[in-house]
N, C-alpha and C. Protein backbone atom coordinates (compact mmCIF):
# COMPACT_ATOMS: atom_id res chain seq x y z
N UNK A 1 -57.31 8.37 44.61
CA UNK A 1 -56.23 8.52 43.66
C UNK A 1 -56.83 8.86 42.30
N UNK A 2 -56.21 9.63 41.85
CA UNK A 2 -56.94 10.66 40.55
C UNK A 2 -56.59 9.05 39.15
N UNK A 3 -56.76 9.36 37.80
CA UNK A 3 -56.04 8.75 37.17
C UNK A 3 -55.20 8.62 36.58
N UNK A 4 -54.59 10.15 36.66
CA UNK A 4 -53.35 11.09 36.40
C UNK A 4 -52.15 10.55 37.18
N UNK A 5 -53.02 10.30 38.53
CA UNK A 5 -51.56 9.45 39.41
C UNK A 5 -51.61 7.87 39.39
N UNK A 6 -52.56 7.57 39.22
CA UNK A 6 -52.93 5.98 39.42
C UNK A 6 -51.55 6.04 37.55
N UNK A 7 -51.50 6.66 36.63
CA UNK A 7 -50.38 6.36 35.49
C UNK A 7 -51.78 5.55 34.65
N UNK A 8 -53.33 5.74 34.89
CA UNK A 8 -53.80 4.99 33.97
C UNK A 8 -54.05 5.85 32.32
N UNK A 9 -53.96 7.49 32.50
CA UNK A 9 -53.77 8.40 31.45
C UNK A 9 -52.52 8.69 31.44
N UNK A 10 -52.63 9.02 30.31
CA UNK A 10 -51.14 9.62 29.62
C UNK A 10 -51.02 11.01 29.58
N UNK A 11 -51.14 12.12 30.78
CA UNK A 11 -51.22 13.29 30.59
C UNK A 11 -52.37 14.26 29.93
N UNK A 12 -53.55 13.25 29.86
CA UNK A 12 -54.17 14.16 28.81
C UNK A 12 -56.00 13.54 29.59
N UNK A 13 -56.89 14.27 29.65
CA UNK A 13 -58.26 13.61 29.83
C UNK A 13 -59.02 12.99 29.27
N UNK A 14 -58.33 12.73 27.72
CA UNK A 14 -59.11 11.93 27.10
C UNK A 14 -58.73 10.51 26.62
N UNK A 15 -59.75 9.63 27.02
CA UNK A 15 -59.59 8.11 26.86
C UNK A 15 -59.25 7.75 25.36
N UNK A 16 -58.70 8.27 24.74
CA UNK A 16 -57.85 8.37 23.44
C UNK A 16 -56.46 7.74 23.88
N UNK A 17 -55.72 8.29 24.85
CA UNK A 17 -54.70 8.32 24.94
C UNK A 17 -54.87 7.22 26.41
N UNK A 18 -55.37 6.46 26.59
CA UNK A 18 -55.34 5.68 27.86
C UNK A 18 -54.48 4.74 27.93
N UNK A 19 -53.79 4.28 28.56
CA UNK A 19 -52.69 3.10 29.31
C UNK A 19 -52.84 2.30 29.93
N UNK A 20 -52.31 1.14 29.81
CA UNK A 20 -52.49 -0.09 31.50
C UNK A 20 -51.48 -0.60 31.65
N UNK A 21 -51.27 -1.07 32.41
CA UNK A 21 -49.82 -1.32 33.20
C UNK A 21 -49.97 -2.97 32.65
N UNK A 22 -49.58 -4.13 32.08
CA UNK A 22 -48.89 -4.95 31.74
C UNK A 22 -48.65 -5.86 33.08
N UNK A 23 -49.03 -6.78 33.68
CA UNK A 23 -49.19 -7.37 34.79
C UNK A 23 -47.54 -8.08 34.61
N UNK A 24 -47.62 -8.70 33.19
CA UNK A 24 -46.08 -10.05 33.29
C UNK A 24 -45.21 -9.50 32.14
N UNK A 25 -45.28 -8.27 31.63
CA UNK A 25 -43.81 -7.87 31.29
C UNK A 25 -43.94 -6.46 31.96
N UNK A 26 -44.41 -5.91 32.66
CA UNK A 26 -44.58 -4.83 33.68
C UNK A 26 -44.21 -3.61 33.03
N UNK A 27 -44.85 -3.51 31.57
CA UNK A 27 -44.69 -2.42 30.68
C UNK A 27 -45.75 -1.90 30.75
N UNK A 28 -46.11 0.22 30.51
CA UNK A 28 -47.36 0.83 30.20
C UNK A 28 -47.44 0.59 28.86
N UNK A 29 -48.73 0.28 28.62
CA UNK A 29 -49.18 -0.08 27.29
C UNK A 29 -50.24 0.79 26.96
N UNK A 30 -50.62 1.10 25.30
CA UNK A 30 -51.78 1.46 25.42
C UNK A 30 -52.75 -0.17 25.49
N UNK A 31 -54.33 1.06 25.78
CA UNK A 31 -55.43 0.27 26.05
C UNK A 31 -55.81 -0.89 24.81
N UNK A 32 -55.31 -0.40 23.48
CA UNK A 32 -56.07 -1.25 22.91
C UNK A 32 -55.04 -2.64 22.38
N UNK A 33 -54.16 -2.73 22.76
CA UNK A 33 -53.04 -4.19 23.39
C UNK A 33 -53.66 -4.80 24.27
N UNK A 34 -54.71 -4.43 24.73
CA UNK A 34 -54.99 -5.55 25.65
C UNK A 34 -56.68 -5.91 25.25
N UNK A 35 -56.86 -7.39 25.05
CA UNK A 35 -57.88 -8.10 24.80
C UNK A 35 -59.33 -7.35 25.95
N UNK A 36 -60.20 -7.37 25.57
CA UNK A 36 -61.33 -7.21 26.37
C UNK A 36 -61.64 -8.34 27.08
N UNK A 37 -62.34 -8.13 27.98
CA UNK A 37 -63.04 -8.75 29.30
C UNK A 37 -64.33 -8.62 29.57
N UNK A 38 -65.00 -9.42 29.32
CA UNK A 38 -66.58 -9.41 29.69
C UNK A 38 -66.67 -8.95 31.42
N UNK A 39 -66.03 -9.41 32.17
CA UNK A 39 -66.78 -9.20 33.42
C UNK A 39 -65.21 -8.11 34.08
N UNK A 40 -66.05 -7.51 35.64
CA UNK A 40 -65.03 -6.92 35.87
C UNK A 40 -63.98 -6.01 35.57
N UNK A 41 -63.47 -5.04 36.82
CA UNK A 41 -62.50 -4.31 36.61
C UNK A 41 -62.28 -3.11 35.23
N UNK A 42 -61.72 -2.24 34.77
CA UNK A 42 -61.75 -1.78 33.43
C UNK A 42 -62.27 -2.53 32.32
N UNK A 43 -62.20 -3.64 32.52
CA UNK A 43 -63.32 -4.74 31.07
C UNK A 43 -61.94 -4.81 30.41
N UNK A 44 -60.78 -5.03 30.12
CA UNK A 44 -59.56 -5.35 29.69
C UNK A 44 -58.50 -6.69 31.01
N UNK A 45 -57.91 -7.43 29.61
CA UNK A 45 -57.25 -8.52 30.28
C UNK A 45 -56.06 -7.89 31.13
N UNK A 46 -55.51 -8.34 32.31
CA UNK A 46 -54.22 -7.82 32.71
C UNK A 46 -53.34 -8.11 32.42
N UNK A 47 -52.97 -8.87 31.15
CA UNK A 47 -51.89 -9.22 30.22
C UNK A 47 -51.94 -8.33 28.95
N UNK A 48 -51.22 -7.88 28.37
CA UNK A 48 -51.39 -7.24 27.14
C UNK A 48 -51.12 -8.81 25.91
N UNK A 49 -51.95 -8.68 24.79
CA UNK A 49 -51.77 -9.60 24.02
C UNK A 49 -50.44 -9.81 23.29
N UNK A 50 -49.45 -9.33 23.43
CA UNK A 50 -48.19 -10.23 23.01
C UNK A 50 -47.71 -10.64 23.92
N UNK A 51 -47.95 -10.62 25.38
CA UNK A 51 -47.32 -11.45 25.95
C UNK A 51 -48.27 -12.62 26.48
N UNK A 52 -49.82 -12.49 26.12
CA UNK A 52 -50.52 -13.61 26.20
C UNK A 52 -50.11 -14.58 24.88
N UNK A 53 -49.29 -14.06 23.84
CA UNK A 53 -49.46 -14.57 22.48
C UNK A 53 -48.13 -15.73 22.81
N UNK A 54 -46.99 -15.04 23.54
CA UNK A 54 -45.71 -15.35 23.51
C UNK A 54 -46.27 -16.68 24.63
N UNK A 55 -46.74 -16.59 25.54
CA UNK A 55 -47.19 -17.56 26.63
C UNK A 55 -47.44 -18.65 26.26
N UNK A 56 -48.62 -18.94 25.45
CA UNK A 56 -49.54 -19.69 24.62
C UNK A 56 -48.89 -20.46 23.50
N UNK A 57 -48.14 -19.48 22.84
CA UNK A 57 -47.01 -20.01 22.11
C UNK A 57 -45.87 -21.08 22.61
N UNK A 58 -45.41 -21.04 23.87
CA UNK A 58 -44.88 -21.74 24.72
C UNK A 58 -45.03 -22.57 25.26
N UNK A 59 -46.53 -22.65 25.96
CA UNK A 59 -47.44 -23.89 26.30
C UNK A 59 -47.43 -24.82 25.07
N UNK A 60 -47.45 -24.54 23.70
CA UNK A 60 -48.16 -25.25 22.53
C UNK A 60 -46.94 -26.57 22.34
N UNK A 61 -45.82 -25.35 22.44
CA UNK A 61 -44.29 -26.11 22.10
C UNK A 61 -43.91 -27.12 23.06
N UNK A 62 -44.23 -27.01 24.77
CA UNK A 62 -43.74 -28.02 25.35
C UNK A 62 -44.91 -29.07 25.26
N UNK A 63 -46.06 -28.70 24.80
CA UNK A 63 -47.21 -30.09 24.82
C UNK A 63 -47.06 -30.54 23.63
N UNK A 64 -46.62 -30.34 22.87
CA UNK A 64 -46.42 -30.72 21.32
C UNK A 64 -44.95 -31.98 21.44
N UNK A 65 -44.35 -30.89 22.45
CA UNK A 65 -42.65 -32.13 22.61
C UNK A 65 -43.18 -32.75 23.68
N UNK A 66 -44.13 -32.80 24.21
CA UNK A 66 -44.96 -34.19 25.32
C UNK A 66 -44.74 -34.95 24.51
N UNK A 67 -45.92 -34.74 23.36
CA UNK A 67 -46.92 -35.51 22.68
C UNK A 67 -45.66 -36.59 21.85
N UNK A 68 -44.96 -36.19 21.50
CA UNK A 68 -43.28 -36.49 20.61
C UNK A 68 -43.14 -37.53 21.69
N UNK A 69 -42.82 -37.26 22.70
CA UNK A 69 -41.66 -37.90 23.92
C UNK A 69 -43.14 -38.91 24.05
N UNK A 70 -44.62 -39.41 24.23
CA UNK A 70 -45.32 -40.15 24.42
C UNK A 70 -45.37 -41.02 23.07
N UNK A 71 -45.01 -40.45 22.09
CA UNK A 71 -45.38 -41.56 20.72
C UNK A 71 -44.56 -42.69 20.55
């Protein structure tokens, strides 16, 4: 599969214009929305960072109203 069909370029051959598909809001994004990765695969996270931001953000709020509901 080329990368033209895989949808990882945007019509064009140069990694200027590159995309990744968004694993948990299942949007094409560009490449540089998404955090790097030391190991593996393209070296990019399969979350784009606002929806790792929105996640994290969420986790903070229900351990925070734990921490409330334990005091």
């Amino acid at each position: 599969m080329t990368p033209e069909e895989h949808g990882r370029w945007n019509g064009t051959d140069s990694p200027l214009h590159e995309t990744k598909f968004c694993a948990h809001c299942q949007r094409q994004r560009p490449i540089e929305e998404f955090a790097r990765r030391r190991k593996g695969g393209d070296a990019r996270q399969g979350w784009c960072r606002d929806c790792v931001n929105a996640t994290r953000r969420e986790a903070y709020s229900r351990a925070k109203g734990a921490d409330r509901d334990n005091a």
